[in-house]
N, C-alpha and C. Protein backbone atom coordinates (compact mmCIF):
# COMPACT_ATOMS: atom_id res chain seq x y z
N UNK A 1 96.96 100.50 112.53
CA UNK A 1 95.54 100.77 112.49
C UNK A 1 95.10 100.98 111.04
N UNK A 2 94.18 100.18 110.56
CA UNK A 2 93.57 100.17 109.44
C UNK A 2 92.48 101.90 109.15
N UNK A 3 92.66 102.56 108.52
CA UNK A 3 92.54 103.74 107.97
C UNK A 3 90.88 103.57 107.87
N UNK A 4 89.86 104.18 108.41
CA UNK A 4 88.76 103.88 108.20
C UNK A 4 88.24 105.23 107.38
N UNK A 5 86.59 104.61 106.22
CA UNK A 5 86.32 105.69 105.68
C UNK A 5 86.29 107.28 105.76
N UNK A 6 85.75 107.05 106.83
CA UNK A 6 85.49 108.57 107.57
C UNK A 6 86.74 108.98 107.77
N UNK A 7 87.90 108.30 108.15
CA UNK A 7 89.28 109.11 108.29
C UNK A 7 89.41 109.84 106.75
N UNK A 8 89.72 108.74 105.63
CA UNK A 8 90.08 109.18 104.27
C UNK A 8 88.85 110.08 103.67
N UNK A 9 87.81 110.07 104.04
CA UNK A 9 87.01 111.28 103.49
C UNK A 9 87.21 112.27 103.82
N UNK A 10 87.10 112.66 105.60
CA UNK A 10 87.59 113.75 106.10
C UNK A 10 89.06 114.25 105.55
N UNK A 11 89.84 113.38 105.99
CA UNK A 11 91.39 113.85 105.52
C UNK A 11 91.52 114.28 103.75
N UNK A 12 91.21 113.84 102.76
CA UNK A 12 91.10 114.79 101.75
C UNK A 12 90.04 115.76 101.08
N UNK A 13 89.25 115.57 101.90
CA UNK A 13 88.22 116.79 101.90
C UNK A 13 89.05 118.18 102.41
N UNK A 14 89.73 117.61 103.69
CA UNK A 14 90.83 118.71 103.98
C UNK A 14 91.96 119.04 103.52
N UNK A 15 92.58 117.84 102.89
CA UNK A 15 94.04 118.33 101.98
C UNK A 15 93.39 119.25 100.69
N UNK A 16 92.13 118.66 100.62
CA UNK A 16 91.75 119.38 99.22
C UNK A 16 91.17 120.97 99.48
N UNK A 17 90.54 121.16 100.61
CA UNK A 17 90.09 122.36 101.00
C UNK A 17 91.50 123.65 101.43
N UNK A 18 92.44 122.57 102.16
CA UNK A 18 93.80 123.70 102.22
C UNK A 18 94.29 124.07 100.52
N UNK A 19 94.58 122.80 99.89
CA UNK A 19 94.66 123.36 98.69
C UNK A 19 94.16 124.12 97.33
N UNK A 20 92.72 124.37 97.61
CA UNK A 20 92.01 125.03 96.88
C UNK A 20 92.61 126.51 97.62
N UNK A 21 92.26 126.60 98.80
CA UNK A 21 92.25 127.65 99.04
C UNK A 21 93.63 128.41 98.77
N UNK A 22 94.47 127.69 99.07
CA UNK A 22 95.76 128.21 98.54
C UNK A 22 96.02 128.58 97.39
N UNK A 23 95.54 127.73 96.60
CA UNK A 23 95.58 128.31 95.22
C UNK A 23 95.00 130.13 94.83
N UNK A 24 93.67 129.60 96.06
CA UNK A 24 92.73 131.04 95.43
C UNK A 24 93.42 132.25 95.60
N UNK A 25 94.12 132.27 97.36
CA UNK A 25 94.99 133.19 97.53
C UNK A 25 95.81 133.62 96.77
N UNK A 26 96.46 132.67 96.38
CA UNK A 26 97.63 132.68 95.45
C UNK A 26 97.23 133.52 93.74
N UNK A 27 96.16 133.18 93.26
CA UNK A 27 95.43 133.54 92.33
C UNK A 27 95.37 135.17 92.47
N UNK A 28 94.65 135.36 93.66
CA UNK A 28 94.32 136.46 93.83
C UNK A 28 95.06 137.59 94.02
N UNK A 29 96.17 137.21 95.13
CA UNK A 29 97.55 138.34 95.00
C UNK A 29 98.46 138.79 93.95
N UNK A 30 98.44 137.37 93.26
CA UNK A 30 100.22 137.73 92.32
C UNK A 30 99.26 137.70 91.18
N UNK A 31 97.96 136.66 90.40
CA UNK A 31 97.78 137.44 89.64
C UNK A 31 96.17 138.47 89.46
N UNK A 32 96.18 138.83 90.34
CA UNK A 32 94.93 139.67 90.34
C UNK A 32 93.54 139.47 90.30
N UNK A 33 93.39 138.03 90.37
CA UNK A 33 92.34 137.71 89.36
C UNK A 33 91.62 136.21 90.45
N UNK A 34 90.54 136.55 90.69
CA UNK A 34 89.89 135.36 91.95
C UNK A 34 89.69 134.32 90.89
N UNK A 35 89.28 133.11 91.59
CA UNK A 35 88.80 131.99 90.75
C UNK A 35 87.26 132.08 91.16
N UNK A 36 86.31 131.90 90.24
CA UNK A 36 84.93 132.10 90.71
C UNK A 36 84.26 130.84 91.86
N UNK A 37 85.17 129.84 91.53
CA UNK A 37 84.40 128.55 92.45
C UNK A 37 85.12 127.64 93.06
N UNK A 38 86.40 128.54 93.90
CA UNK A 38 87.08 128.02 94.60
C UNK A 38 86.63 128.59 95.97
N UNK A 39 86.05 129.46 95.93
CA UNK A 39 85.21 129.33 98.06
C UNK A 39 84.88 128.58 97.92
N UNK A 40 83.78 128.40 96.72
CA UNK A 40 82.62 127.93 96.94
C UNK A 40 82.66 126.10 97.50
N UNK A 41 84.06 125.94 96.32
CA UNK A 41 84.28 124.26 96.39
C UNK A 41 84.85 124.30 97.84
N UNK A 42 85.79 125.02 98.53
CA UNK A 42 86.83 125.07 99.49
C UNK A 42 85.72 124.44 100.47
N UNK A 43 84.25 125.72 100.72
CA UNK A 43 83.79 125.78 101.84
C UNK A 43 82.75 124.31 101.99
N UNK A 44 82.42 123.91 100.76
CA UNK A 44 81.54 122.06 100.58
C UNK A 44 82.77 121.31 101.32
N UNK A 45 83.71 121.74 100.51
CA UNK A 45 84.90 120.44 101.36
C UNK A 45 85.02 120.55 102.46
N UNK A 46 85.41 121.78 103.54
CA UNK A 46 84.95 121.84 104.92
C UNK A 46 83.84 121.38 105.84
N UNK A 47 82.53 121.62 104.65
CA UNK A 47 81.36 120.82 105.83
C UNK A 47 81.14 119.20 105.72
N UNK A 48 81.86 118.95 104.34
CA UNK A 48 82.19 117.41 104.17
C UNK A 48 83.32 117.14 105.46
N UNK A 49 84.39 117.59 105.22
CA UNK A 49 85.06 116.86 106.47
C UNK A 49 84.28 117.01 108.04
N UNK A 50 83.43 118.14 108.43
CA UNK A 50 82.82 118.35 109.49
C UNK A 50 81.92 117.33 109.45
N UNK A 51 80.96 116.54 108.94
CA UNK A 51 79.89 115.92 108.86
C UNK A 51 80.66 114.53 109.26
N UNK A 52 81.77 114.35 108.24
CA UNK A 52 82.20 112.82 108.51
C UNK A 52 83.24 112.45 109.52
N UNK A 53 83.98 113.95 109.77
CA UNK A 53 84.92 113.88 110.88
C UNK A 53 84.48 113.77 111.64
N UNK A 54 82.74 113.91 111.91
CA UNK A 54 82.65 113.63 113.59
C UNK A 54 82.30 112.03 113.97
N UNK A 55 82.12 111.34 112.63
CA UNK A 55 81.49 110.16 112.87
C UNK A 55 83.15 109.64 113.23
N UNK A 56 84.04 110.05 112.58
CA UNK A 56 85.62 109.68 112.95
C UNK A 56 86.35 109.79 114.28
N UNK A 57 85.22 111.32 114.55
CA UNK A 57 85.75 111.38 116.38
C UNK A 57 84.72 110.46 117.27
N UNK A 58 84.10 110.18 117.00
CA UNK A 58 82.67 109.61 117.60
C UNK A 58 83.93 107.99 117.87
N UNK A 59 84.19 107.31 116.69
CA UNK A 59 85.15 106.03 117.10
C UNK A 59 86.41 105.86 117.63
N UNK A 60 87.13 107.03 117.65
CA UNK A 60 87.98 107.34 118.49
C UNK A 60 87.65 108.07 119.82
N UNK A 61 86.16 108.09 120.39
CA UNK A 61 86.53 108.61 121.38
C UNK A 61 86.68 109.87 121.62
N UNK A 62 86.77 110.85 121.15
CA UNK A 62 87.49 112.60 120.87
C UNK A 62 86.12 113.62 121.14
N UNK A 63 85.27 113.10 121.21
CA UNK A 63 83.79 114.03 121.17
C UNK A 63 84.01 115.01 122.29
N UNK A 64 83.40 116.31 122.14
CA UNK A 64 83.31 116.99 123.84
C UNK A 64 82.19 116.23 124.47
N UNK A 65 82.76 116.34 125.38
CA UNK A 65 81.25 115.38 126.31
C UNK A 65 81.50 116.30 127.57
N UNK A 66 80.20 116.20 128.18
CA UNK A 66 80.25 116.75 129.96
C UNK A 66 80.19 115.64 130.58
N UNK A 67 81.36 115.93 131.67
CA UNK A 67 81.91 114.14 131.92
C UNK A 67 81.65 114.67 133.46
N UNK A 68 80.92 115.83 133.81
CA UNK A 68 80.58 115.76 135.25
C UNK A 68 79.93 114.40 135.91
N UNK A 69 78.84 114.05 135.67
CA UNK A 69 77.81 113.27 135.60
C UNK A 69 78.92 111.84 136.25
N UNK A 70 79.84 111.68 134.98
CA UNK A 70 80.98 110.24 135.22
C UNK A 70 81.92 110.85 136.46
N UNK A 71 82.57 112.00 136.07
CA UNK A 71 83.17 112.60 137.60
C UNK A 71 82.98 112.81 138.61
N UNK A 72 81.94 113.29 139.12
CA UNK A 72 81.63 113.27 140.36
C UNK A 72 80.84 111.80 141.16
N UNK A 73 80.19 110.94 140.10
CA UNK A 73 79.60 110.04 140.64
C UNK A 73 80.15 108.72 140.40
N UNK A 74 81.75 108.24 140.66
CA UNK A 74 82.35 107.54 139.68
C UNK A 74 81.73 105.81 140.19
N UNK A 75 81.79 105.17 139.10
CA UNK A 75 81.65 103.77 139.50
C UNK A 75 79.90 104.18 139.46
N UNK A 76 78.86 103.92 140.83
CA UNK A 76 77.79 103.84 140.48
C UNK A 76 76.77 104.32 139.46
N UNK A 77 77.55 105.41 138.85
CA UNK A 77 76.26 106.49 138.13
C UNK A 77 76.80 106.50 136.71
N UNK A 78 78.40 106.25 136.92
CA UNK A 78 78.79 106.87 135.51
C UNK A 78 78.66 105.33 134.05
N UNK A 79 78.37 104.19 134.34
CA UNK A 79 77.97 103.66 133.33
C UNK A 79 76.53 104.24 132.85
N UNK A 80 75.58 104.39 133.70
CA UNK A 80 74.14 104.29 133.31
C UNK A 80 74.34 106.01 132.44
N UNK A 81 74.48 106.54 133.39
CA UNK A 81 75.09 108.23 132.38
C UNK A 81 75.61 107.95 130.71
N UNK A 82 76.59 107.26 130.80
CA UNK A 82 77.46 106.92 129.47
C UNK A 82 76.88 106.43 128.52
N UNK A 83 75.49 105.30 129.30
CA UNK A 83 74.95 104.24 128.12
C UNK A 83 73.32 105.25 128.11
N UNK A 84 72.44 106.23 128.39
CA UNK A 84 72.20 107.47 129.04
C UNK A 84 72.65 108.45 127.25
N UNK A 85 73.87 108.89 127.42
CA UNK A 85 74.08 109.62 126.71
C UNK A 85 74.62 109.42 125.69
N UNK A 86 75.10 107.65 125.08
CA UNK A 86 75.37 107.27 124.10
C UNK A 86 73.48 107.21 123.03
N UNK A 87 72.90 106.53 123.90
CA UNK A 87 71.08 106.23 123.48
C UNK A 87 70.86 107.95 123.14
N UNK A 88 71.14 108.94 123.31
CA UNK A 88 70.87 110.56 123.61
C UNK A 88 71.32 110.81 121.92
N UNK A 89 72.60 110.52 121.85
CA UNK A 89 73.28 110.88 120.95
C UNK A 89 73.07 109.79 119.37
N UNK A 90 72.81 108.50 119.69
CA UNK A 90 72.26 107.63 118.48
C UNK A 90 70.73 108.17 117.64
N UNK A 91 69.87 108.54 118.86
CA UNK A 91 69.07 109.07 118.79
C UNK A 91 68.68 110.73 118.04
N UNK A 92 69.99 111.73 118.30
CA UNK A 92 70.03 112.68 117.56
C UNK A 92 70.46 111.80 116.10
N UNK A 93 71.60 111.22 115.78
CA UNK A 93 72.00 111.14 114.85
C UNK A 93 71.33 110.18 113.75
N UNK A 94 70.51 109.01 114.34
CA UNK A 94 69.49 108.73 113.14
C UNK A 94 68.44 109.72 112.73
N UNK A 95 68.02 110.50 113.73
CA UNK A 95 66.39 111.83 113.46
C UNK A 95 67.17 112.50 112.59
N UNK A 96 68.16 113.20 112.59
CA UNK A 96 69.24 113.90 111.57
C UNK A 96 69.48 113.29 110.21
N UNK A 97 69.74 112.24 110.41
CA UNK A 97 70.27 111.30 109.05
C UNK A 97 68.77 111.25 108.02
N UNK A 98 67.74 110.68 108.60
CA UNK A 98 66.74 111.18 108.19
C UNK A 98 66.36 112.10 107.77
N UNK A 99 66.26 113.23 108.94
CA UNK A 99 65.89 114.66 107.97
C UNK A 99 66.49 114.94 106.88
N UNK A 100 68.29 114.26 106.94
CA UNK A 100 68.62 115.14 105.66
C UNK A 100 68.72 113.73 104.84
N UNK A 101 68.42 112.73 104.71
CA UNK A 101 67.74 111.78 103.26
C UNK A 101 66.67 113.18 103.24
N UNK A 102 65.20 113.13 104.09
CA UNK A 102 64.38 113.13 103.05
C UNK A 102 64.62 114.87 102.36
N UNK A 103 65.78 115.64 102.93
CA UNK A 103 66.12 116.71 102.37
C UNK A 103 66.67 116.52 101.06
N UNK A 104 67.48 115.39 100.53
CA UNK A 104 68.55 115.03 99.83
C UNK A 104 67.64 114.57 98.64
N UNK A 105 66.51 113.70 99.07
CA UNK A 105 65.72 113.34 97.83
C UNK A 105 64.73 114.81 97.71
N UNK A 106 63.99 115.94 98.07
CA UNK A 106 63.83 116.90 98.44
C UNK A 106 64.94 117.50 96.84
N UNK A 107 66.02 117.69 97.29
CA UNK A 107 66.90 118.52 96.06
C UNK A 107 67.09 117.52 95.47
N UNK A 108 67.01 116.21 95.01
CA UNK A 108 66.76 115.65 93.87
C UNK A 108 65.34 115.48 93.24
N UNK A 109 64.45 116.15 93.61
CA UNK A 109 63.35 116.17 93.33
C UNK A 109 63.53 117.10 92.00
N UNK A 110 63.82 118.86 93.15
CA UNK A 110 63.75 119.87 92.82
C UNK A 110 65.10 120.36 91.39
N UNK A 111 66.20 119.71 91.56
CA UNK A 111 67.05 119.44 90.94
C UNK A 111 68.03 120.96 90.72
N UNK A 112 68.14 121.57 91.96
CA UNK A 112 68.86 122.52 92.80
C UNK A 112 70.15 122.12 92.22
N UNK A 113 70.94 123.51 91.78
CA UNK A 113 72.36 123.65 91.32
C UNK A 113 72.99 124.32 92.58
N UNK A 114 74.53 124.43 92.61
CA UNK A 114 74.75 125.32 93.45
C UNK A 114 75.09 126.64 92.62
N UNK A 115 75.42 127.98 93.03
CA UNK A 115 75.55 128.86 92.42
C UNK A 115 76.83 129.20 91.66
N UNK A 116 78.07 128.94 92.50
CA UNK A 116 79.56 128.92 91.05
C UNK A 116 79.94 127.74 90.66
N UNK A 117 79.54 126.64 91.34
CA UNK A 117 79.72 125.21 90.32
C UNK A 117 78.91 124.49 89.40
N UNK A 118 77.47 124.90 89.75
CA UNK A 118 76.19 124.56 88.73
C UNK A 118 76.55 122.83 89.18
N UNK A 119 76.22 121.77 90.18
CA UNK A 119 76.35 120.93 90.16
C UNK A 119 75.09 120.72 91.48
N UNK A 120 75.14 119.65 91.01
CA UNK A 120 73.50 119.26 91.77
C UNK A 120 74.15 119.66 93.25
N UNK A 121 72.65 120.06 94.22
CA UNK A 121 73.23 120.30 95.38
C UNK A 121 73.05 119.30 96.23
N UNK A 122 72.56 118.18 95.64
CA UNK A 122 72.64 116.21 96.29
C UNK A 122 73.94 116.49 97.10
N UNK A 123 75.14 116.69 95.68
CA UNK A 123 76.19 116.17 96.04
C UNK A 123 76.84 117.16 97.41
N UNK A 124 75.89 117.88 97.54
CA UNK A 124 76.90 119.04 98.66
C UNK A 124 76.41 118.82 100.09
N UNK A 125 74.75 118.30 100.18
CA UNK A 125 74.04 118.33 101.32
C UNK A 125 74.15 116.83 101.76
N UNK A 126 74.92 115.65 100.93
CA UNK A 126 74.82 113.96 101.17
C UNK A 126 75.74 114.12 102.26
N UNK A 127 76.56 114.84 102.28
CA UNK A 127 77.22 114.62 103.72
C UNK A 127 76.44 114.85 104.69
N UNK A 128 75.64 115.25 105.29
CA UNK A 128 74.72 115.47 106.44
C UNK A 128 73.81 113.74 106.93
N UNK A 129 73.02 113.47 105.91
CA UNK A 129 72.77 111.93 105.78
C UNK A 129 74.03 110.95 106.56
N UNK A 130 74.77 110.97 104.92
CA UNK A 130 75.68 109.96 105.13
C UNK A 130 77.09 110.08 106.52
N UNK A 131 77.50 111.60 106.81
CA UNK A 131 77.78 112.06 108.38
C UNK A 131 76.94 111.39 109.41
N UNK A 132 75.95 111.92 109.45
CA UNK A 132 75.34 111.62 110.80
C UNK A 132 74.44 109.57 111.11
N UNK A 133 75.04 108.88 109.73
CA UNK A 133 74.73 107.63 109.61
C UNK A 133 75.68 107.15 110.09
N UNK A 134 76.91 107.44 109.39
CA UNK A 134 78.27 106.60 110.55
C UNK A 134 78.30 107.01 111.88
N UNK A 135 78.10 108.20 111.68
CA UNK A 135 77.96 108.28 113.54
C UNK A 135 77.11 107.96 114.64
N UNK A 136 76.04 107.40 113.83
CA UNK A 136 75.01 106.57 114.30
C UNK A 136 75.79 105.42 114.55
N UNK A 137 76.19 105.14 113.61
CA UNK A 137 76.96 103.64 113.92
C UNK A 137 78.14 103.28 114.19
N UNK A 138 78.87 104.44 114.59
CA UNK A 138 79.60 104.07 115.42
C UNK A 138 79.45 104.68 117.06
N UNK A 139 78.08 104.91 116.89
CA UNK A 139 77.73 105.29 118.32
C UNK A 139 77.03 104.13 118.91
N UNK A 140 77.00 102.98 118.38
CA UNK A 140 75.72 102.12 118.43
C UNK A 140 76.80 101.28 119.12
N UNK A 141 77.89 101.36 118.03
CA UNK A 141 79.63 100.47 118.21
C UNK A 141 80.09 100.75 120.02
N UNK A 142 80.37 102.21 120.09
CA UNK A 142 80.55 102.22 121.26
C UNK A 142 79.70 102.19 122.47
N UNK A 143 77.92 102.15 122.37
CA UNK A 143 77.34 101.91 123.22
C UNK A 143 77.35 100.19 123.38
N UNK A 144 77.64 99.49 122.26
CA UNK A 144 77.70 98.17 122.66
C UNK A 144 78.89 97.97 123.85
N UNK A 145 80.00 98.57 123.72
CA UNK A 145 81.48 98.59 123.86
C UNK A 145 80.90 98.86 125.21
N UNK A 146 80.08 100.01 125.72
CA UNK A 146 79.73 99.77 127.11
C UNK A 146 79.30 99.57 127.82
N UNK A 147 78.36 98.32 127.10
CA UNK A 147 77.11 97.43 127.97
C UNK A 147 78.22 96.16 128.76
N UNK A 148 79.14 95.82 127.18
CA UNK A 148 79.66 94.34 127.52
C UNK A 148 80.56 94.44 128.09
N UNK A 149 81.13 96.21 128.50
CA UNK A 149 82.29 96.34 129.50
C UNK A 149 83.23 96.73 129.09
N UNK A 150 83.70 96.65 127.45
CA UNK A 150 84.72 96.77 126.75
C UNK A 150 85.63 98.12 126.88
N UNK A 151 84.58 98.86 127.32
CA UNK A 151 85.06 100.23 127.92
C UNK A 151 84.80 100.82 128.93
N UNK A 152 85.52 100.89 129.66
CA UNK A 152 85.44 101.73 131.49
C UNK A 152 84.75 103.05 131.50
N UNK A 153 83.72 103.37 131.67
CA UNK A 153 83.44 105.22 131.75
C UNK A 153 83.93 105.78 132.69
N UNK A 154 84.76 105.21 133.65
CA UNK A 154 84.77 105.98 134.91
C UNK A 154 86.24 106.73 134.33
N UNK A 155 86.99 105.81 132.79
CA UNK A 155 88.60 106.31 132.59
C UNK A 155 88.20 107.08 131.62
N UNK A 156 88.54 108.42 132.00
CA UNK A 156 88.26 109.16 131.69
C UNK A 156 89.67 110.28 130.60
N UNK A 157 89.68 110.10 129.48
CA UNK A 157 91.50 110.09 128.95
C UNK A 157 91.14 111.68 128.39
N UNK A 158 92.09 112.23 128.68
CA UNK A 158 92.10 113.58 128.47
C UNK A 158 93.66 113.73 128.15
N UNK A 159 93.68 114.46 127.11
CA UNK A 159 94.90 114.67 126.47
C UNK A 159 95.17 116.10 125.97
């Protein structure tokens, strides 16, 4: 399987967020002394992997969903439900992607620092945009996937 963006953003947003933080700990016990802008970076890298990891679970499939709707009514109800709550969910995630562009040009207007890195806060809030854009599109991916059949709603994979 070819490694898609959203995997490698998420995944070192998180190698990098375990390792900041480790460091800080580490900083802080043996030699006494915090680093001023290692939360700060730790906790951007966390909502970076949250923003893009979901567009990552969104193509694998992994989302919580309430799968009553497909369970109890299997075969007749549970495509229209699926394609229903894929349109539900494309729909949150372009109105979102939007709000936070016109938030994003908004702090490039205003030209907002953050407080221990002094670095534009573009770069901290673009994950929200650019998050909830792949997951637009790969929600678009899998609502195609279950018009043309490509995916069963009634199989329901729980692991």
């Amino acid at each position: 399987m070819v490694p898609s963006i959203e995997m490698i953003i998420a995944s070192v947003s998180l190698v990098m967020m375990t390792g900041i933080t480790a460091v800080q700990v580490f900083s802080r016990y043996v030699f006494q002394s915090s680093l001023d802008w290692s939360e700060e970076l730790a906790r951007y890298l966390f909502i970076w992997s949250v923003y893009v990891g979901c567009s990552y679970a969104t193509m694998l499939d992994r989302h919580l969903e309430v799968t009553i709707i497909r369970t109890v009514f299997k075969g007749k109800f549970a495509r229209p439900a699926a394609i229903v709550a894929s349109l539900l969910t494309m729909s949150f995630c372009i109105f979102t992607a939007i709000i936070g562009t016109k938030f994003i040009i908004f702090l490039a207007e205003t030209g907002q620092k953050t407080p221990a890195l002094e670095v534009s806060a573009v770069w901290v809030y673009l994950c929200l945009p650019l998050g909830m854009g792949f997951m637009a599109f790969r929600t678009v991916e899998r609502l195609w996937w279950l018009i043309t059949g490509k995916i069963d709603p009634t199989e329901i994979e729980i692991n």
